[in-house]
N, C-alpha and C. Protein backbone atom coordinates (compact mmCIF):
# COMPACT_ATOMS: atom_id res chain seq x y z
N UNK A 1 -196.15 93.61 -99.91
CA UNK A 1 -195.00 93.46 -100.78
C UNK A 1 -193.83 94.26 -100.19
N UNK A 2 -192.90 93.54 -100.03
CA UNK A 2 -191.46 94.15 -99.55
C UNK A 2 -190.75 94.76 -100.50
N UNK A 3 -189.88 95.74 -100.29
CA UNK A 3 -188.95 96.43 -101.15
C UNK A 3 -187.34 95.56 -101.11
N UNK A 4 -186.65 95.88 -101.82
CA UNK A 4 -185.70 95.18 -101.66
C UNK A 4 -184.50 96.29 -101.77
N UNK A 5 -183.70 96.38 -100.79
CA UNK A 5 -182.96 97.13 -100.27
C UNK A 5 -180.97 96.62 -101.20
N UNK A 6 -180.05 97.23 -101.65
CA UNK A 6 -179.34 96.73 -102.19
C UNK A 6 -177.81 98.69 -102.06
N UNK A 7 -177.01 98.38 -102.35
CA UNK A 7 -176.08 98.83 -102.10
C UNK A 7 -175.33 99.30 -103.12
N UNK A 8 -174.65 100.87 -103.91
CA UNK A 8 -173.96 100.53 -105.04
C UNK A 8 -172.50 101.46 -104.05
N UNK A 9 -171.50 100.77 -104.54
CA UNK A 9 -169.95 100.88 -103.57
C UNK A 9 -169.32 101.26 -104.81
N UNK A 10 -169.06 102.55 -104.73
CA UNK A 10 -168.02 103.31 -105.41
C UNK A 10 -167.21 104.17 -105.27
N UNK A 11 -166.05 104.42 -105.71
CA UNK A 11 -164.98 105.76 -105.45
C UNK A 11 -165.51 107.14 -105.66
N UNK A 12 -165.43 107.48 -104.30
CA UNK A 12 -165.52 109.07 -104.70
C UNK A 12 -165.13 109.82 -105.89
N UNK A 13 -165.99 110.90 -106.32
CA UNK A 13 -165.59 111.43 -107.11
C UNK A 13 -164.68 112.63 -106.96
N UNK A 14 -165.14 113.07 -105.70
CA UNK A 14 -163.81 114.16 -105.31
C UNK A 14 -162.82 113.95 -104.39
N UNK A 15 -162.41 112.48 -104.05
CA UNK A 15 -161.50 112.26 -103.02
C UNK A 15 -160.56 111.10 -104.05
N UNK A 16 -159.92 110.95 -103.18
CA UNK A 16 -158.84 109.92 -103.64
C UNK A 16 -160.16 108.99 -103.82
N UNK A 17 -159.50 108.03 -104.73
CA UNK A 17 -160.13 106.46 -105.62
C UNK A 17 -160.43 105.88 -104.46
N UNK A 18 -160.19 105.57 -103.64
CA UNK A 18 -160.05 104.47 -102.46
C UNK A 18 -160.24 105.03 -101.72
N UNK A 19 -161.30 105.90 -101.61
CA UNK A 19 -162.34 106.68 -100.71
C UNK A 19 -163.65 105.52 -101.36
N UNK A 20 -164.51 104.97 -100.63
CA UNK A 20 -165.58 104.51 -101.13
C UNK A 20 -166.59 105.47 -100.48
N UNK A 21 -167.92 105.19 -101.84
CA UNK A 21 -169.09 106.10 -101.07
C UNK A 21 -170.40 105.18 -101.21
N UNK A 22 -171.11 104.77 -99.96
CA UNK A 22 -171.95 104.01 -100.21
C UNK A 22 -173.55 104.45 -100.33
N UNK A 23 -174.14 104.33 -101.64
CA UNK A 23 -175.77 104.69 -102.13
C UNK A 23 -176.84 103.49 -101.66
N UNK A 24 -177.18 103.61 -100.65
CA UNK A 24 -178.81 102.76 -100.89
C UNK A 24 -179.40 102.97 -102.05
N UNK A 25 -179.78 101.68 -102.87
CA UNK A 25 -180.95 101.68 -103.53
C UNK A 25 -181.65 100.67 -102.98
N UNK A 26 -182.91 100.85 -103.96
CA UNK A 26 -184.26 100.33 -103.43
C UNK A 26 -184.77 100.03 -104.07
N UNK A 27 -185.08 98.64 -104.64
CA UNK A 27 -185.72 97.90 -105.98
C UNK A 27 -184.73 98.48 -107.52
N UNK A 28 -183.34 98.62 -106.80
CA UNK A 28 -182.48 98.66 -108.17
C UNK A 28 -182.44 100.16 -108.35
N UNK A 29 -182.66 101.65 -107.92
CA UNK A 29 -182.74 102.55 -108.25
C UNK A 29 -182.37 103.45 -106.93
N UNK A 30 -180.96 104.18 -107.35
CA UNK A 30 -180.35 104.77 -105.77
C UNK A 30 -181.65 105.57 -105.57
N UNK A 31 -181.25 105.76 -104.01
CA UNK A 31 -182.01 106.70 -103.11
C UNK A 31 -182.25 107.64 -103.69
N UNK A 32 -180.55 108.26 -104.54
CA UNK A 32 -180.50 109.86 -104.38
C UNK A 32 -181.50 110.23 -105.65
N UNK A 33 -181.21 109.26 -106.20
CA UNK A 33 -182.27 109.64 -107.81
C UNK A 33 -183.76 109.32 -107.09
N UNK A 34 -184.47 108.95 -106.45
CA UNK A 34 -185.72 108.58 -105.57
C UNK A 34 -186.03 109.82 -104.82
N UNK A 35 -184.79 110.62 -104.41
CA UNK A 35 -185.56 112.06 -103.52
C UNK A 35 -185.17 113.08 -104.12
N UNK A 36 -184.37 112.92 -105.36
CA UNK A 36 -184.44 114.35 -106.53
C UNK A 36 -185.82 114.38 -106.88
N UNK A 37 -186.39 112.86 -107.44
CA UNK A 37 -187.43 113.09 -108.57
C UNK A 37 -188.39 113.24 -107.43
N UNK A 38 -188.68 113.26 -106.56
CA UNK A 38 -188.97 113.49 -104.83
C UNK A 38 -189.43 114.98 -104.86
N UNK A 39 -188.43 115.46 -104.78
CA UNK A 39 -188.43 117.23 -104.33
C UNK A 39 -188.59 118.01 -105.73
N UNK A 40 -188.11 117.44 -106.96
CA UNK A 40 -188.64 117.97 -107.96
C UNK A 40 -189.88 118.06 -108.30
N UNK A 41 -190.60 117.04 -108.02
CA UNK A 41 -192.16 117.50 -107.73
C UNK A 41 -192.58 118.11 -107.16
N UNK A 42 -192.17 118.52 -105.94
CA UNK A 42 -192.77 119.01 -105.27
C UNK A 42 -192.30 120.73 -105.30
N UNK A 43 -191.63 120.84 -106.16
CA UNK A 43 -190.67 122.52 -106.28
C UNK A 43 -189.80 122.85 -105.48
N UNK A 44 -189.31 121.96 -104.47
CA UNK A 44 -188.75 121.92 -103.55
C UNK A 44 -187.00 122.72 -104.16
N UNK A 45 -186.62 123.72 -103.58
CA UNK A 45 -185.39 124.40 -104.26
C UNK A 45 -184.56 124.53 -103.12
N UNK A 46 -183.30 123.97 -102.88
CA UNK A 46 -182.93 123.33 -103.95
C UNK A 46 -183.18 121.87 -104.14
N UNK A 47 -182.49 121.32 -105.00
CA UNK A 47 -183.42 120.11 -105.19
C UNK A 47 -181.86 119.01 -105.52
N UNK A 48 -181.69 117.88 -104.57
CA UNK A 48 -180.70 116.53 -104.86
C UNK A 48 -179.85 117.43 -103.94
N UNK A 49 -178.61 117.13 -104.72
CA UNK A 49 -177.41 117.81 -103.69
C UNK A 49 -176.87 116.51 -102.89
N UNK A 50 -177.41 115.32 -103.18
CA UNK A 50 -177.08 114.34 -102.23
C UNK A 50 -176.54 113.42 -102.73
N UNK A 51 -175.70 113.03 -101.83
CA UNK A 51 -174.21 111.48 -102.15
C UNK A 51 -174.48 110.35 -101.02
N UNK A 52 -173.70 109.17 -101.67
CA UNK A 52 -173.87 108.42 -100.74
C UNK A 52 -173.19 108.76 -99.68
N UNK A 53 -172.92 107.81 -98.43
CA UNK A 53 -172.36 108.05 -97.21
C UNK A 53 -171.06 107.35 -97.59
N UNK A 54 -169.81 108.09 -96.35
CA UNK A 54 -168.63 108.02 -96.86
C UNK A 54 -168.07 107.49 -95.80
N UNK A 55 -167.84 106.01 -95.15
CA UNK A 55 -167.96 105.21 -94.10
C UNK A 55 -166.56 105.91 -93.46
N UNK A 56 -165.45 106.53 -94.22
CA UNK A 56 -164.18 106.31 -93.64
C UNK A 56 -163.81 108.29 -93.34
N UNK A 57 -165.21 108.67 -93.24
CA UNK A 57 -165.50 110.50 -93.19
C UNK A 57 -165.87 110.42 -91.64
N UNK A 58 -166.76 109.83 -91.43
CA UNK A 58 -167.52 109.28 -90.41
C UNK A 58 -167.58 108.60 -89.56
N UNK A 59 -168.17 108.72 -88.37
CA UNK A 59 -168.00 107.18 -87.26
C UNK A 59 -169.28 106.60 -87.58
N UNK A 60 -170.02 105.89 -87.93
CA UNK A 60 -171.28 105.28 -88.24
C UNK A 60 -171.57 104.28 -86.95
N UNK A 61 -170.50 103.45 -86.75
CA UNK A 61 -170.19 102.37 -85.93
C UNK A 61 -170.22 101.24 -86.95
N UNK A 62 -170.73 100.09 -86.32
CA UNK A 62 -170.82 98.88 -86.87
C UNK A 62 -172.04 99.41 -88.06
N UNK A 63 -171.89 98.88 -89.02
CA UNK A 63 -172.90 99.37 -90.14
C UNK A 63 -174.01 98.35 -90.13
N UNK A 64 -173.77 96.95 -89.97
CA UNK A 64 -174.78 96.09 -89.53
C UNK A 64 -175.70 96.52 -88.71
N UNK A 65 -175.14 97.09 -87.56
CA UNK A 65 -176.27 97.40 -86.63
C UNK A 65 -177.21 99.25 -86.58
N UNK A 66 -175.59 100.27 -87.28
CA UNK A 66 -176.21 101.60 -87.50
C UNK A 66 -177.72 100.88 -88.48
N UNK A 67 -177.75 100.26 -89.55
CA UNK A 67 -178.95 100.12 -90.44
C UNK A 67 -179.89 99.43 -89.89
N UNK A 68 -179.57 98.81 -88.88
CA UNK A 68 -180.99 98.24 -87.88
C UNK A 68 -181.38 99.25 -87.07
N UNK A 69 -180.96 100.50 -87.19
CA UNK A 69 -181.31 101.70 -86.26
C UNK A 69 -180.81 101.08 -84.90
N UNK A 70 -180.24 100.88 -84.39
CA UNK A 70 -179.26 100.02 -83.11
C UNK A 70 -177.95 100.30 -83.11
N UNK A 71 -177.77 101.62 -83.71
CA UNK A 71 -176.35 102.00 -83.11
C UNK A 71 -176.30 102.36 -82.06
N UNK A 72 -174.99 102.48 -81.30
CA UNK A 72 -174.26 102.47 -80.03
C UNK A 72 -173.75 103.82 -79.47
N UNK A 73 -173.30 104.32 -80.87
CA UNK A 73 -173.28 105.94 -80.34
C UNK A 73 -174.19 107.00 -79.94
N UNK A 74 -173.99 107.45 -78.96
CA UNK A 74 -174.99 108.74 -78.52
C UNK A 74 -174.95 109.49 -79.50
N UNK A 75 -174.57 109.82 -80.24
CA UNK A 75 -174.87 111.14 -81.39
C UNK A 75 -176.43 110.27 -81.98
N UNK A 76 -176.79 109.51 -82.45
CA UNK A 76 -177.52 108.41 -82.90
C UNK A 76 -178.94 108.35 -82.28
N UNK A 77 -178.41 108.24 -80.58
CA UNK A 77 -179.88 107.51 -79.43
C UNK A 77 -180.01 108.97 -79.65
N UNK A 78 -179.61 110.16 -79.36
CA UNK A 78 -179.99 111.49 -79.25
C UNK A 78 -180.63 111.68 -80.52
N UNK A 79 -180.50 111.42 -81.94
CA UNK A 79 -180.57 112.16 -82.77
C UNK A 79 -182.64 111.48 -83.11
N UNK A 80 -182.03 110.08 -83.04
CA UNK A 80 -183.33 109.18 -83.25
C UNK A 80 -183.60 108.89 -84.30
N UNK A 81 -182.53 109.39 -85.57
CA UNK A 81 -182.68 109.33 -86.93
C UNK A 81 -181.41 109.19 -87.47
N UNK A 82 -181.35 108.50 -88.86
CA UNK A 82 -179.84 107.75 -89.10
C UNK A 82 -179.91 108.20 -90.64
N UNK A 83 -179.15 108.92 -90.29
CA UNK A 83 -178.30 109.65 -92.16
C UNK A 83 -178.67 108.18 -93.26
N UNK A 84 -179.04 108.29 -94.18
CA UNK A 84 -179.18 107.37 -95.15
C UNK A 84 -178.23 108.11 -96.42
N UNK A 85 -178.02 109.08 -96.79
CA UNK A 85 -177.29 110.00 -97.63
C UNK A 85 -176.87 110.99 -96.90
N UNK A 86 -175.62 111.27 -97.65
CA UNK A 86 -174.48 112.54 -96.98
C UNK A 86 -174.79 113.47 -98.46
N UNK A 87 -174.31 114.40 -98.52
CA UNK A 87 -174.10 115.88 -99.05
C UNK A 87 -173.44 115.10 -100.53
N UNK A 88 -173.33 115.71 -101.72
CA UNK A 88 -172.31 114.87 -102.81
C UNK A 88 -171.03 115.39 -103.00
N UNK A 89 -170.99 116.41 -101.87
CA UNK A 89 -169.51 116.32 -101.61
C UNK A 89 -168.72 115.62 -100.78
N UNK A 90 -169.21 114.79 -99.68
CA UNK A 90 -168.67 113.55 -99.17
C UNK A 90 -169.06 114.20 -97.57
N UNK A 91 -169.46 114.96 -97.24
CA UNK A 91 -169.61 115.49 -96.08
C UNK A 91 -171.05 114.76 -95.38
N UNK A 92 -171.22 114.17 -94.87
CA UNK A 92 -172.46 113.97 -94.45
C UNK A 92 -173.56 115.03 -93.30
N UNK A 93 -172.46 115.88 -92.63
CA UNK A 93 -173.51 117.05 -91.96
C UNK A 93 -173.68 117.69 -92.95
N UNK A 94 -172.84 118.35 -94.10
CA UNK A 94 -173.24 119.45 -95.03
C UNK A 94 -174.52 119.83 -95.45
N UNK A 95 -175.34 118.21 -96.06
CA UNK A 95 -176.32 118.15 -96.73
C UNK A 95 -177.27 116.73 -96.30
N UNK A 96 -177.89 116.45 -95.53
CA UNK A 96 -177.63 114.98 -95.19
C UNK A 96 -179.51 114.84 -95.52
N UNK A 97 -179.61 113.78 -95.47
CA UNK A 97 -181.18 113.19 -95.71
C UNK A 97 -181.09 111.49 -94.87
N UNK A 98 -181.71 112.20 -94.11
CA UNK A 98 -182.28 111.10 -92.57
C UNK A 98 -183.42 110.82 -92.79
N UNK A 99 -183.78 108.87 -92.08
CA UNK A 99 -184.88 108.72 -91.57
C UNK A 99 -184.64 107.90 -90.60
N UNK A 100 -186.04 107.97 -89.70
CA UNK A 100 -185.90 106.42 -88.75
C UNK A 100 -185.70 105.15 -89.42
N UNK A 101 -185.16 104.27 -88.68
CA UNK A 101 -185.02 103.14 -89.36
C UNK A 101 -185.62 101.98 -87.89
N UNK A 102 -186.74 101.70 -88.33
CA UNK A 102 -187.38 100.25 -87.51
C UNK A 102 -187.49 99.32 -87.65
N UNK A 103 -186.88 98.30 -86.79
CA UNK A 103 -187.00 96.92 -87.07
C UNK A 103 -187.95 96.48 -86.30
N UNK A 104 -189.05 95.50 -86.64
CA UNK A 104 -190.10 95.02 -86.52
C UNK A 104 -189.28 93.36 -86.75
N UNK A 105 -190.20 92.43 -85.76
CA UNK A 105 -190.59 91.21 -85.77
C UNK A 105 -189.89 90.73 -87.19
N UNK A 106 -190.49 90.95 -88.39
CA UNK A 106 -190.12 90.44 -89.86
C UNK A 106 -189.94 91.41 -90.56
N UNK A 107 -189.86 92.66 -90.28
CA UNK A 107 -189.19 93.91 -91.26
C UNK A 107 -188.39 94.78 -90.73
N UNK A 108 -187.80 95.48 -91.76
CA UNK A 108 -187.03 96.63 -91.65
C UNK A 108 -188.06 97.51 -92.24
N UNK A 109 -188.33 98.93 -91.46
CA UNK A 109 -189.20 100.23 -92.17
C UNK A 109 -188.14 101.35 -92.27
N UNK A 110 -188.35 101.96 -93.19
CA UNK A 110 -187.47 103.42 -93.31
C UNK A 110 -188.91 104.34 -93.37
N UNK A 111 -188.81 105.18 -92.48
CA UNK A 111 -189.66 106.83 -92.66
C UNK A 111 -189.24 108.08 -91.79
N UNK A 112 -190.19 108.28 -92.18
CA UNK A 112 -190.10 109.18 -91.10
C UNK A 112 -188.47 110.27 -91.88
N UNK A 113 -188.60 110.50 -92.94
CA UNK A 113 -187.76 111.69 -94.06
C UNK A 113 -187.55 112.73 -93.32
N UNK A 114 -186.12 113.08 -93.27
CA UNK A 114 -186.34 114.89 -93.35
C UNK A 114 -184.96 115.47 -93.88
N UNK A 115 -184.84 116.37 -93.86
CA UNK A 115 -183.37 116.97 -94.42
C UNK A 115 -182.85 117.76 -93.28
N UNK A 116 -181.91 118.07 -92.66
CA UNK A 116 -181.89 118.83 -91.02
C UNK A 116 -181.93 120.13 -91.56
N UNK A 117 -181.31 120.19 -92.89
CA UNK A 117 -180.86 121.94 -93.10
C UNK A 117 -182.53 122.80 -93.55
N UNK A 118 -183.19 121.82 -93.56
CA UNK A 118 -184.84 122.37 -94.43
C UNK A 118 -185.74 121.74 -93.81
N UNK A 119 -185.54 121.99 -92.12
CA UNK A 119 -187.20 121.48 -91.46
C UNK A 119 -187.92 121.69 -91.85
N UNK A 120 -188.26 122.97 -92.87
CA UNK A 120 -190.18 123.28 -93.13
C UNK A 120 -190.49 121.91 -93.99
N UNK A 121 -189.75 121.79 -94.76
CA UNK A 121 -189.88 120.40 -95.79
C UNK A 121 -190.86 119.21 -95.61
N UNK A 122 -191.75 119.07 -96.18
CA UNK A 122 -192.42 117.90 -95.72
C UNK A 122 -192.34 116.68 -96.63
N UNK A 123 -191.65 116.01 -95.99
CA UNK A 123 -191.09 114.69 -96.53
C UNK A 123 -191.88 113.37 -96.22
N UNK A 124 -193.21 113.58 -95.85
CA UNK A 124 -194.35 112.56 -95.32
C UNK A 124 -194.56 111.65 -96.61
N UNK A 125 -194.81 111.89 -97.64
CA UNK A 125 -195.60 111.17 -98.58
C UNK A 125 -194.21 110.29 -99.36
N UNK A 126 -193.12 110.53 -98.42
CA UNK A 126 -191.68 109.98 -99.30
C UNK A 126 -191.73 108.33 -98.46
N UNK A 127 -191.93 107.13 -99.07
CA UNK A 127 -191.61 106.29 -98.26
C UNK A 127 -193.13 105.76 -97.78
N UNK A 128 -193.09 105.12 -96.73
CA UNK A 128 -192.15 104.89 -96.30
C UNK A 128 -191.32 103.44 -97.20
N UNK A 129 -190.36 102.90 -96.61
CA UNK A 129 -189.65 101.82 -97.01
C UNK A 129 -189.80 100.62 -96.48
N UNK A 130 -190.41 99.12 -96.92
CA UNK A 130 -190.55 98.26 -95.95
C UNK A 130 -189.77 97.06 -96.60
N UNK A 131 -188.56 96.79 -95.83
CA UNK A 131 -187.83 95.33 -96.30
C UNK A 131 -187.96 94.28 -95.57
N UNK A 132 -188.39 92.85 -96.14
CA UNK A 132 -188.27 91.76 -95.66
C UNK A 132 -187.33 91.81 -94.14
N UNK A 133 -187.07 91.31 -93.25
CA UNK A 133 -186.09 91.68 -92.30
C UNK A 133 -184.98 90.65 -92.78
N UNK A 134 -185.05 89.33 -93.14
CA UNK A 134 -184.23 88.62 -93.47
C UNK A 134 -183.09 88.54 -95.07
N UNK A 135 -183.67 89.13 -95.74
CA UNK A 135 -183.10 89.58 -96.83
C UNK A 135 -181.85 91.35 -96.36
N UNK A 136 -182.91 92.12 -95.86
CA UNK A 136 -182.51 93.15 -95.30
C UNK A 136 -181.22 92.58 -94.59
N UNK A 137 -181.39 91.97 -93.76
CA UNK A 137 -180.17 91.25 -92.38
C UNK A 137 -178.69 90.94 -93.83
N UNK A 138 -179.31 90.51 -94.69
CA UNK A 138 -178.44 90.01 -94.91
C UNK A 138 -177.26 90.91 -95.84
N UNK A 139 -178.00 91.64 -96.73
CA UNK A 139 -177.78 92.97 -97.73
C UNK A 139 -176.49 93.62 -96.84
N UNK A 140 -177.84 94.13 -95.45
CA UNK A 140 -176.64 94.92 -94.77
C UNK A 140 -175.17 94.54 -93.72
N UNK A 141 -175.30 92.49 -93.76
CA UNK A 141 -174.24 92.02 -93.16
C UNK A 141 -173.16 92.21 -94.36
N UNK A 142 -173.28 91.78 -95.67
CA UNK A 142 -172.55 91.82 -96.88
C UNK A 142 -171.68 93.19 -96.82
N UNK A 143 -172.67 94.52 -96.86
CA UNK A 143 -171.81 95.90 -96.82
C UNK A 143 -171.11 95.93 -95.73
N UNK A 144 -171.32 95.32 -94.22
CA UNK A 144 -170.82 96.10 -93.32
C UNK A 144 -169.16 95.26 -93.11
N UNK A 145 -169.85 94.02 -93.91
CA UNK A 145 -168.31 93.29 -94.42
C UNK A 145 -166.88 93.70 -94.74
N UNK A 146 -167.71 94.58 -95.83
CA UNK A 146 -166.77 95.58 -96.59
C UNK A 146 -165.90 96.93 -95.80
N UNK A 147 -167.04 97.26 -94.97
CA UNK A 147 -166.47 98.39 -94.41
C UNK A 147 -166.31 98.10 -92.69
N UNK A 148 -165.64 96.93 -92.08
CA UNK A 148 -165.63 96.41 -90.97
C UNK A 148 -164.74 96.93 -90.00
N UNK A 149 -163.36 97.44 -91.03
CA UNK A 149 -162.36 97.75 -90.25
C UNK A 149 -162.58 99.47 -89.91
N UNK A 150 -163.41 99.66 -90.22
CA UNK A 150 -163.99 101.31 -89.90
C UNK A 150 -165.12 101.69 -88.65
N UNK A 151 -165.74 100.43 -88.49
CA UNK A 151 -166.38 100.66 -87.05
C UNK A 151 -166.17 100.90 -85.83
């Protein structure tokens, strides 16, 4: 059974209106609420702290292809892991929560969790994430629509 991967596009809350900030969710329920109730189990302190990503803060590149894990920038091939959430202050190094992102034959996988600022953290049992690849393809052609002139 595949997850279904989906997008909520809204104005910052601490920047100008027409700052957008973009949340993965995942079967209808953002990320960030998925790795609060995440680390709250686990006692993890501190716990959330996380916003969506803020396409026009950032160089991401093409967003179609950053979410196929196939971005172009070296910060990226070096890092081997792709910010899925920035900080909820719009910063994405501040506070960020990364995973790999693999494309397979007929899926997209997300794992492979971590937070950079809290290596001890074990983020194994989070995930992983597995989307259809063709539904996925398409989710993330729609967003990168939106945010095209920023790549």
């Amino acid at each position: 059974m595949f997850d279904i991967l989906s997008f909520l596009v809204k104005p910052s809350d601490d920047h100008d209106p027409e700052v957008l900030t973009l949340t993965p969710a995942i079967d209808d329920v953002p990320l960030t609420e998925l790795i609060e109730h995440f680390e709250r189990e686990r006692g993890m302190e501190p716990v959330g702290g996380y916003g969506g990503l803020v396409p026009s803060f950032f160089c991401y590149g093409p967003l179609d292809r950053y979410f196929l894990g196939r971005s172009e920038g070296e910060f990226f091939k070096k890092k081997s892991e792709y910010y899925l959430l920035g900080c909820q202050c719009g910063e994405v190094g501040c506070w960020p929560l990364s995973a790999r992102i693999r494309a397979t034959e007929d899926s997209v996988v997300w794992d492979r969790f971590a937070q950079e600022h809290r290596r001890e953290r074990d983020y194994s049992a989070f995930g992983p994430f597995t989307f259809e690849l063709p539904a996925y393809k398409k989710t993330i052609e729609e967003i990168s629509s939106r945010f095209r002139d920023l790549g």
